[in-house]
N, C-alpha and C. Protein backbone atom coordinates (compact mmCIF):
# COMPACT_ATOMS: atom_id res chain seq x y z
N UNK A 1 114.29 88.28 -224.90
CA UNK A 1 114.10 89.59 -224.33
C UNK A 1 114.94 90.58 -225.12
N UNK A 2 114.62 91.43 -225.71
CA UNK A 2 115.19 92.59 -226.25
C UNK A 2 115.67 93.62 -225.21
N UNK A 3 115.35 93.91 -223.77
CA UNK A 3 116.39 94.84 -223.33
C UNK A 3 115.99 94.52 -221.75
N UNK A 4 117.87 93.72 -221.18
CA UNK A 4 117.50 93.41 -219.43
C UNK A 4 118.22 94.56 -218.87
N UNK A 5 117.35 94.89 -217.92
CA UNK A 5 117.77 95.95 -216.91
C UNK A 5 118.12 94.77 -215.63
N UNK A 6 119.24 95.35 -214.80
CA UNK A 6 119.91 94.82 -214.37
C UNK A 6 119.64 95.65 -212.85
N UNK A 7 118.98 95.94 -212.07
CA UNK A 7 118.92 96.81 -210.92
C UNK A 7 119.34 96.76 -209.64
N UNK A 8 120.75 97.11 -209.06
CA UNK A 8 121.29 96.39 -207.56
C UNK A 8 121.27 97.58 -206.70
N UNK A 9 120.59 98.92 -206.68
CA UNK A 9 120.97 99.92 -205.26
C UNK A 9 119.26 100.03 -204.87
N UNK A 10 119.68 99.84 -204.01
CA UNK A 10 118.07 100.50 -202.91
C UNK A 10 117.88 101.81 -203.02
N UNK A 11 118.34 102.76 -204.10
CA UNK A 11 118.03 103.95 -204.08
C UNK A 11 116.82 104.65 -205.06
N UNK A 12 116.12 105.64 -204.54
CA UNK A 12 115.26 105.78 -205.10
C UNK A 12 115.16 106.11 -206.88
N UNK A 13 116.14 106.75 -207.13
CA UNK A 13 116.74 107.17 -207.91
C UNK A 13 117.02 106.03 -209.38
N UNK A 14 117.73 105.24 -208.72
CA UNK A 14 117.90 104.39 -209.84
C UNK A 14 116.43 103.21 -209.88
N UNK A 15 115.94 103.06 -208.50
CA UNK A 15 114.46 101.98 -209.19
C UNK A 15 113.69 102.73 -210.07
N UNK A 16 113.46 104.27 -209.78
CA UNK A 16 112.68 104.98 -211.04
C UNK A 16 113.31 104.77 -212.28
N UNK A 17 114.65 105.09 -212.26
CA UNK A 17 115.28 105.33 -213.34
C UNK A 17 115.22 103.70 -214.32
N UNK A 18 115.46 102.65 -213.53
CA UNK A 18 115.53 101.53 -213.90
C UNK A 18 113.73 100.94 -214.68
N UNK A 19 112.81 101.15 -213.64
CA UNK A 19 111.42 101.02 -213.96
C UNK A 19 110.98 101.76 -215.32
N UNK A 20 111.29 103.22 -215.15
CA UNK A 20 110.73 104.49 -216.26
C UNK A 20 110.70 103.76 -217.18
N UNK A 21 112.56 103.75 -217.23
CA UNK A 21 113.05 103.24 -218.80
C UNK A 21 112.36 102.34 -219.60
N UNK A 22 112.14 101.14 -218.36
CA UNK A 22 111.57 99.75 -218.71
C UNK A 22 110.40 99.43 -219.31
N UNK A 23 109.46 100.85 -218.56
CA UNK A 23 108.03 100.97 -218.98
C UNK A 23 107.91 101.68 -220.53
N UNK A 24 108.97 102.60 -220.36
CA UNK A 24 109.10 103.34 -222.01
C UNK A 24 109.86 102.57 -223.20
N UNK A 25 110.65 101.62 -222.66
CA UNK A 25 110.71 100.50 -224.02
C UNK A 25 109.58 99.61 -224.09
N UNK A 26 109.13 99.07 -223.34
CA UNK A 26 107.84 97.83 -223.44
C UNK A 26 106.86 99.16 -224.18
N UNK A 27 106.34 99.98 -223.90
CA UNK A 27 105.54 101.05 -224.46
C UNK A 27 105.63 101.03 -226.05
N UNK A 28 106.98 101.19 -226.21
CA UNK A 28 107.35 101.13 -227.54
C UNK A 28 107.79 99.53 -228.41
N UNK A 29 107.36 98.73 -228.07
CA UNK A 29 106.85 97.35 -228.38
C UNK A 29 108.33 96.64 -228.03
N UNK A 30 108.99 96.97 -227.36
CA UNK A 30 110.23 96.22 -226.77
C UNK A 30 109.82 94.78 -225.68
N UNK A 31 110.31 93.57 -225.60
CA UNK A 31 110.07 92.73 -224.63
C UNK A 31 111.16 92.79 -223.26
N UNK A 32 110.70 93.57 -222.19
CA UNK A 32 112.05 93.51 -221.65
C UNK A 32 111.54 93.12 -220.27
N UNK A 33 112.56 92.89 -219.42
CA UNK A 33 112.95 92.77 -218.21
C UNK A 33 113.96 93.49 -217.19
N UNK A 34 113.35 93.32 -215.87
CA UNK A 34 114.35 93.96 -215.06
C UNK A 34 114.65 92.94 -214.15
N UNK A 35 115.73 92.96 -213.70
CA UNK A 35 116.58 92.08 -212.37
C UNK A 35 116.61 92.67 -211.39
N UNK A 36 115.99 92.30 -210.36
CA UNK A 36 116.48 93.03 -208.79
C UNK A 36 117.79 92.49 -208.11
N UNK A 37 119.04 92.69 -207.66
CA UNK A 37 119.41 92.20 -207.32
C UNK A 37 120.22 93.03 -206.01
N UNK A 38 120.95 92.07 -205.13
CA UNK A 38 121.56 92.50 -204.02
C UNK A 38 120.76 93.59 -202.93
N UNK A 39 121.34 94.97 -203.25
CA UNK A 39 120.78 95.74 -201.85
C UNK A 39 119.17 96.39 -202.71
N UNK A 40 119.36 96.47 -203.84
CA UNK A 40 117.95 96.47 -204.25
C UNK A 40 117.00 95.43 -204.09
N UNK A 41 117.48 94.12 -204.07
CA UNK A 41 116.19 92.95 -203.86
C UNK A 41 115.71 92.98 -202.38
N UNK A 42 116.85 93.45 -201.49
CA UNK A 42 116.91 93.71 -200.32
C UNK A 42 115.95 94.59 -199.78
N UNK A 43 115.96 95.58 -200.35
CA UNK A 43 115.51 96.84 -200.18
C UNK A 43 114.01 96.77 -199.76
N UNK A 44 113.70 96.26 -201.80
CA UNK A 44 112.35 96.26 -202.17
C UNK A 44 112.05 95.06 -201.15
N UNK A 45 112.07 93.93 -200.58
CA UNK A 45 111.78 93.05 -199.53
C UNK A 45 111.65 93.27 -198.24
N UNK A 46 111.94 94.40 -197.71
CA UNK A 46 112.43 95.02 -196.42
C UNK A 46 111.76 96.54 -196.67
N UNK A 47 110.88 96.77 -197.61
CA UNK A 47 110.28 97.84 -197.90
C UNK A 47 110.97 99.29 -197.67
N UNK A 48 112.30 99.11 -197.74
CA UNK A 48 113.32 100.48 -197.29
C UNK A 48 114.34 100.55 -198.82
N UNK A 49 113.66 101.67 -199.47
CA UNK A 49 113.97 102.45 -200.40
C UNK A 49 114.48 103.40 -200.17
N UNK A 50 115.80 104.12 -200.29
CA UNK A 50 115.69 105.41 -199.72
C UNK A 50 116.23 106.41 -200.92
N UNK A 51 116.01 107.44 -200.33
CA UNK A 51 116.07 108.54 -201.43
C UNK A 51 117.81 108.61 -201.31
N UNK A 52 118.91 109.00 -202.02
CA UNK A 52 119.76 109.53 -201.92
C UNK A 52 119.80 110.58 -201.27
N UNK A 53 121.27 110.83 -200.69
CA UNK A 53 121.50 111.40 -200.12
C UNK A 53 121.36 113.33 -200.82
N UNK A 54 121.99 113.61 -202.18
CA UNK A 54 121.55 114.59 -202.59
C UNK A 54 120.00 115.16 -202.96
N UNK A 55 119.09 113.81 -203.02
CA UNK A 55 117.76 114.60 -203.04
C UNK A 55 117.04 114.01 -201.91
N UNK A 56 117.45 113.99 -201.17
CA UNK A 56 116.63 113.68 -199.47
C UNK A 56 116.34 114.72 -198.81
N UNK A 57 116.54 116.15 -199.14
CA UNK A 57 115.73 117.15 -198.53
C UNK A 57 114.17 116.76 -199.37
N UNK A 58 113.48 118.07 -198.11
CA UNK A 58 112.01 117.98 -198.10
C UNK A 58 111.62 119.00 -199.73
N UNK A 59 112.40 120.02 -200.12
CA UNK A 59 112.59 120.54 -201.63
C UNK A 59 112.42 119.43 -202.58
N UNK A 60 113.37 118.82 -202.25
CA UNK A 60 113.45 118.19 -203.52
C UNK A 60 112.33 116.68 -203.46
N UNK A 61 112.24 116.08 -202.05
CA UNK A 61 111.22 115.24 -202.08
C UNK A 61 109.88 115.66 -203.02
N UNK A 62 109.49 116.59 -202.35
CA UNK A 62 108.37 117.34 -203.38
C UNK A 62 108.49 117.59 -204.87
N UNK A 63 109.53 118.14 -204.92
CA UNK A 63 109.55 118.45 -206.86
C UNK A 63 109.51 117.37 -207.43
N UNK A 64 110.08 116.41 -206.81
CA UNK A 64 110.98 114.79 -207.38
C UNK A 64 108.98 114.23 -207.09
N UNK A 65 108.04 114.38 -206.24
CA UNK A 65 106.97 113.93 -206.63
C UNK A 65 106.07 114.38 -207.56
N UNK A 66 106.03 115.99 -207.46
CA UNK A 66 105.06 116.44 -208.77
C UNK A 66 105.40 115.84 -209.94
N UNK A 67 106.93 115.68 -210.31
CA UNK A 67 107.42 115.81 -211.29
C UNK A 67 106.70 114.38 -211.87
N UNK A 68 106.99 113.20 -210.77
CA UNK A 68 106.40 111.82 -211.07
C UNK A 68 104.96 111.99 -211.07
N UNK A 69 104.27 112.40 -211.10
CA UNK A 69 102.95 112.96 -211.34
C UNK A 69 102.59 113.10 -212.53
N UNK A 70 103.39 114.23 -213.06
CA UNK A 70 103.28 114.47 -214.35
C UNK A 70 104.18 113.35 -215.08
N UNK A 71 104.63 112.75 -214.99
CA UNK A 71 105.11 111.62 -215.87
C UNK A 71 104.19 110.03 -215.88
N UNK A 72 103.26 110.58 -214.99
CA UNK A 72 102.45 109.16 -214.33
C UNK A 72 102.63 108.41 -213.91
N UNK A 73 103.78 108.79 -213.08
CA UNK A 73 104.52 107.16 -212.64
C UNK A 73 103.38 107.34 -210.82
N UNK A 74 103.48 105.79 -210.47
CA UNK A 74 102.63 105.91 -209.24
C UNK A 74 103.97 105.60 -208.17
N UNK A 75 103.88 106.85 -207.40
CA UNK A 75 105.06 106.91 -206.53
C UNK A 75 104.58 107.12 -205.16
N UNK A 76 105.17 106.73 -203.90
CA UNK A 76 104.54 107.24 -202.73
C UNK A 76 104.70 108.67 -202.35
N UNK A 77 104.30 109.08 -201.31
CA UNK A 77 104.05 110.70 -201.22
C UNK A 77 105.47 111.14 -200.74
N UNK A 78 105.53 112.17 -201.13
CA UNK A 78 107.91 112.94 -200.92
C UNK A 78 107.29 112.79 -199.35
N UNK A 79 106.00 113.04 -198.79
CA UNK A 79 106.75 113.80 -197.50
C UNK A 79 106.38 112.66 -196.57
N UNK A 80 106.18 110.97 -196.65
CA UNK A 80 106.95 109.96 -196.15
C UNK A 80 108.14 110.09 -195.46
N UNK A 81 108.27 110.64 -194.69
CA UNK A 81 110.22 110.61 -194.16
C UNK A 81 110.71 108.88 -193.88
N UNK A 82 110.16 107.83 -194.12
CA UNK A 82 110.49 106.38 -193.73
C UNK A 82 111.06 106.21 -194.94
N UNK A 83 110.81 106.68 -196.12
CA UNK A 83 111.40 106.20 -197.29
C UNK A 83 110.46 105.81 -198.59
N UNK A 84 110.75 105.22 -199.28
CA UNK A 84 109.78 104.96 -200.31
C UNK A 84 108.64 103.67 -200.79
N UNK A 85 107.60 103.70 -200.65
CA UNK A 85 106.89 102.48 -201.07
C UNK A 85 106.93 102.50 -202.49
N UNK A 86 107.98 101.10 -203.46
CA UNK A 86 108.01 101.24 -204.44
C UNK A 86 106.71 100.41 -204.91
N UNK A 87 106.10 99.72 -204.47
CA UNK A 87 104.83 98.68 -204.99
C UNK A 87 103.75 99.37 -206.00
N UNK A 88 103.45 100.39 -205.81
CA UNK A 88 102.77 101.05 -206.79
C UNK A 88 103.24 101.29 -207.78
N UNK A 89 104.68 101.73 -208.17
CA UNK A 89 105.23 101.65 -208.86
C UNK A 89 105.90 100.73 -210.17
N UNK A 90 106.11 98.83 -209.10
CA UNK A 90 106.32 97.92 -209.60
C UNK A 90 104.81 97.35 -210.02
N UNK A 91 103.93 97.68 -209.69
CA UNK A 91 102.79 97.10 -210.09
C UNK A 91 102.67 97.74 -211.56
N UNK A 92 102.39 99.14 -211.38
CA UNK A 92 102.55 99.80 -213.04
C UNK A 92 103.55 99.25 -213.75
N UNK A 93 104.77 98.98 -213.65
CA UNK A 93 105.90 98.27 -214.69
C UNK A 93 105.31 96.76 -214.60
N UNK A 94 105.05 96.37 -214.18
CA UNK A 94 104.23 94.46 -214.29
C UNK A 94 103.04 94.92 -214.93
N UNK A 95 102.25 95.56 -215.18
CA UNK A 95 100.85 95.78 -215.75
C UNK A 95 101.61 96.60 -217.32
N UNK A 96 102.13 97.35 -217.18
CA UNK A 96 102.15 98.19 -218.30
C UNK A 96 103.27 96.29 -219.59
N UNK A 97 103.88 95.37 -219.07
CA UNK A 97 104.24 94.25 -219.60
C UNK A 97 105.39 93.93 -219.23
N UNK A 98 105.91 94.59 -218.35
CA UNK A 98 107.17 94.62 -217.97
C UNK A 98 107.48 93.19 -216.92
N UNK A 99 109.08 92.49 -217.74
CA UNK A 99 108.88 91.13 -216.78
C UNK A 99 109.98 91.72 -215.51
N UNK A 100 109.73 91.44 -213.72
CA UNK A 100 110.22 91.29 -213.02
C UNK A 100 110.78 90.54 -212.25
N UNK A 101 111.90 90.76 -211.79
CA UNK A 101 112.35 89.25 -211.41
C UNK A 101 113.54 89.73 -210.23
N UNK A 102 113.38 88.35 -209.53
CA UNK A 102 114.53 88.20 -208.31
C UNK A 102 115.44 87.69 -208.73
N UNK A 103 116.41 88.42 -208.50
CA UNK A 103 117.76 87.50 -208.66
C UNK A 103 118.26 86.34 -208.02
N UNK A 104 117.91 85.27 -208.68
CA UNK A 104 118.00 83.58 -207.95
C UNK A 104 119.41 83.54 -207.11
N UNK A 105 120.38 84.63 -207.35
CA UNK A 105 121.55 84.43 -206.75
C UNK A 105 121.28 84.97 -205.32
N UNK A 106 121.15 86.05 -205.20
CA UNK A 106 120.12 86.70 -203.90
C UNK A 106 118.99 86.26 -203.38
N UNK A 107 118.53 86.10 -203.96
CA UNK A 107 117.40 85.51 -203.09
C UNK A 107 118.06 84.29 -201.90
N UNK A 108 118.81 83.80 -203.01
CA UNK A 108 119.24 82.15 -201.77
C UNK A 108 120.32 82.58 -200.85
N UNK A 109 121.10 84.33 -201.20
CA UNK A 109 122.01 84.65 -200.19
C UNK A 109 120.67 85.54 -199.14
N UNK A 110 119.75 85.16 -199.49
CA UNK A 110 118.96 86.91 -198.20
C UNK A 110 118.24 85.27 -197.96
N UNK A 111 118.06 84.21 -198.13
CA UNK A 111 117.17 83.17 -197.54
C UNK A 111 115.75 83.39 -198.04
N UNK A 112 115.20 84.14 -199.02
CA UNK A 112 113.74 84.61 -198.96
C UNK A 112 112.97 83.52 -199.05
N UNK A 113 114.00 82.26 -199.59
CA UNK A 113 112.47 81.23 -199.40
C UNK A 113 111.10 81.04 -200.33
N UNK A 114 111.49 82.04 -201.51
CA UNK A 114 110.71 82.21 -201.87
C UNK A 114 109.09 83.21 -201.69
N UNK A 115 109.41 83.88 -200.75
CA UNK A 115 109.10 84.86 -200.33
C UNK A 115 109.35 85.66 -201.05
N UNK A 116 109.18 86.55 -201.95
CA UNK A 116 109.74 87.48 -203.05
C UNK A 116 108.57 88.50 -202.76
N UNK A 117 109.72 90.04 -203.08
CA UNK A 117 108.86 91.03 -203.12
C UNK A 117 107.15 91.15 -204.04
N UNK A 118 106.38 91.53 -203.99
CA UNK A 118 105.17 91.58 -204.19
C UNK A 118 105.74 92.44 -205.63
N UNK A 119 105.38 91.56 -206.27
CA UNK A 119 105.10 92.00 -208.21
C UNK A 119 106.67 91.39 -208.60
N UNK A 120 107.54 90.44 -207.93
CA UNK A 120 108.58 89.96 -208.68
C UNK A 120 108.17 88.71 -208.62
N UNK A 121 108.79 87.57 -209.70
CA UNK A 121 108.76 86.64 -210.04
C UNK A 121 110.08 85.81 -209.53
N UNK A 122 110.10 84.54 -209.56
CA UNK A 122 111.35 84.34 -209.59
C UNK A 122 112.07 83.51 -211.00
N UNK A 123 113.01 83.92 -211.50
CA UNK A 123 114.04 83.20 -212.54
C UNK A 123 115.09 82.07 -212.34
N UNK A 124 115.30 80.86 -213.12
CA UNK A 124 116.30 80.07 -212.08
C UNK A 124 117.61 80.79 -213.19
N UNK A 125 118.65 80.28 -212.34
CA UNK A 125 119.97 80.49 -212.93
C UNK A 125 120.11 80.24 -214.25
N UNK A 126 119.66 79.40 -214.70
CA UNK A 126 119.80 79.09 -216.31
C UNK A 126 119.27 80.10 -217.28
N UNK A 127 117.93 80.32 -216.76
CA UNK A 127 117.21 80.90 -217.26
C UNK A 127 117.78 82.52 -217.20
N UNK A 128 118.35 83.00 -216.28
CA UNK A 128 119.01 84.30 -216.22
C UNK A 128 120.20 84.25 -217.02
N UNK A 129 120.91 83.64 -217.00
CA UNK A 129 121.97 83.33 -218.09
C UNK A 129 121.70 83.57 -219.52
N UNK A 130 120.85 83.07 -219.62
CA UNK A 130 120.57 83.18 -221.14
C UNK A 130 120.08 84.45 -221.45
N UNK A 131 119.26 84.67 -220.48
CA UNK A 131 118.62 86.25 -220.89
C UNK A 131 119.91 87.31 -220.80
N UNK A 132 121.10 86.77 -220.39
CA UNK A 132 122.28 88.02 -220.15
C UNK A 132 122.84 87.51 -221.22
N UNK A 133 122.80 87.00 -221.50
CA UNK A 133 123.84 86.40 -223.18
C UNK A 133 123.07 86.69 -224.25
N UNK A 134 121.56 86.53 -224.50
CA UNK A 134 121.46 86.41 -225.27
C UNK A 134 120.73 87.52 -225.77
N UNK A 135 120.28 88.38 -224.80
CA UNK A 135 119.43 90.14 -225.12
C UNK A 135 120.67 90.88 -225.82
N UNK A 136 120.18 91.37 -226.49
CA UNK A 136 121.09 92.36 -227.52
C UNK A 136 121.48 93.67 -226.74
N UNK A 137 120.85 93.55 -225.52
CA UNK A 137 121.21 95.02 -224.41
C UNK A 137 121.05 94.74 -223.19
N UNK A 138 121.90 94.62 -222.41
CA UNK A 138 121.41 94.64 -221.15
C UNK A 138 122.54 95.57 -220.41
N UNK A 139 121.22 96.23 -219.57
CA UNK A 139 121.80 97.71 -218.97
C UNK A 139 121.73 97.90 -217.37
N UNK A 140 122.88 98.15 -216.80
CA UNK A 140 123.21 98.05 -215.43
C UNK A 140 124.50 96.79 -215.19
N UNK A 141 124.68 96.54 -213.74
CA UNK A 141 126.05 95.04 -213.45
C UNK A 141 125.25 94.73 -212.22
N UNK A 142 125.83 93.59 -212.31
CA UNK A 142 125.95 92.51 -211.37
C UNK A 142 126.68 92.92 -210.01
């Protein structure tokens, strides 16, 4: 893998930010991956994304959607007040080549059982290891 994204907040903010990126290196012939882990694997499993606290007005819900509009990202609608459905979103980063994945460490602390969010895969420990040692970039922590 040439570049792991590493993704642990349930905030809306950083799954875009984490996804965008991901979709705009694979775009540009990069092999990469993202990690869900902790209150993000959580999140995305429990379908409660939430916007931060500085752009959680109804202003900025809206701009923060046109804006993903014009960037093409597939986002749910700002004026949702429950929070965010990221699945449209993770579906475009899994289609556009992007690899997704549960963090095998979380998963066995949330019990999912294998139950994994819809468009993640799961990785075993070994296999995550290596991809953190051995990608020439990996961006975000544990």
């Amino acid at each position: 893998m040439d570049i792991l994204f590493i993704c642990r907040d349930a905030l809306y903010d950083s799954m875009i930010n984490n996804l965008t990126l991901a979709m705009s290196f694979r775009k540009s012939g990069k092999i990469v991956g993202v990690v869900f882990t902790g209150a993000a694997l959580h999140g995305l499993f429990n379908e409660m994304i939430r916007y931060p606290a500085s752009l959680s007005g109804v202003e900025a819900r809206k701009t923060i959607s046109s804006g993903a509009d014009q960037l093409g990202l597939s986002v749910h609608p700002a004026q949702d007040p429950k929070g965010i459905d990221m699945r449209p979103l993770l579906l475009q980063a899994k289609e556009s080549g992007v690899q997704l994945y549960a963090c095998p460490i979380w998963s066995s602390l949330l019990k999912l059982n294998g139950k994994l969010p819809q468009g993640l895969g799961p990785i075993a420990i070994e296999k995550l290891l290596d991809e953190i040692s051995s990608s020439p970039k990996v961006i975000g922590a544990l």
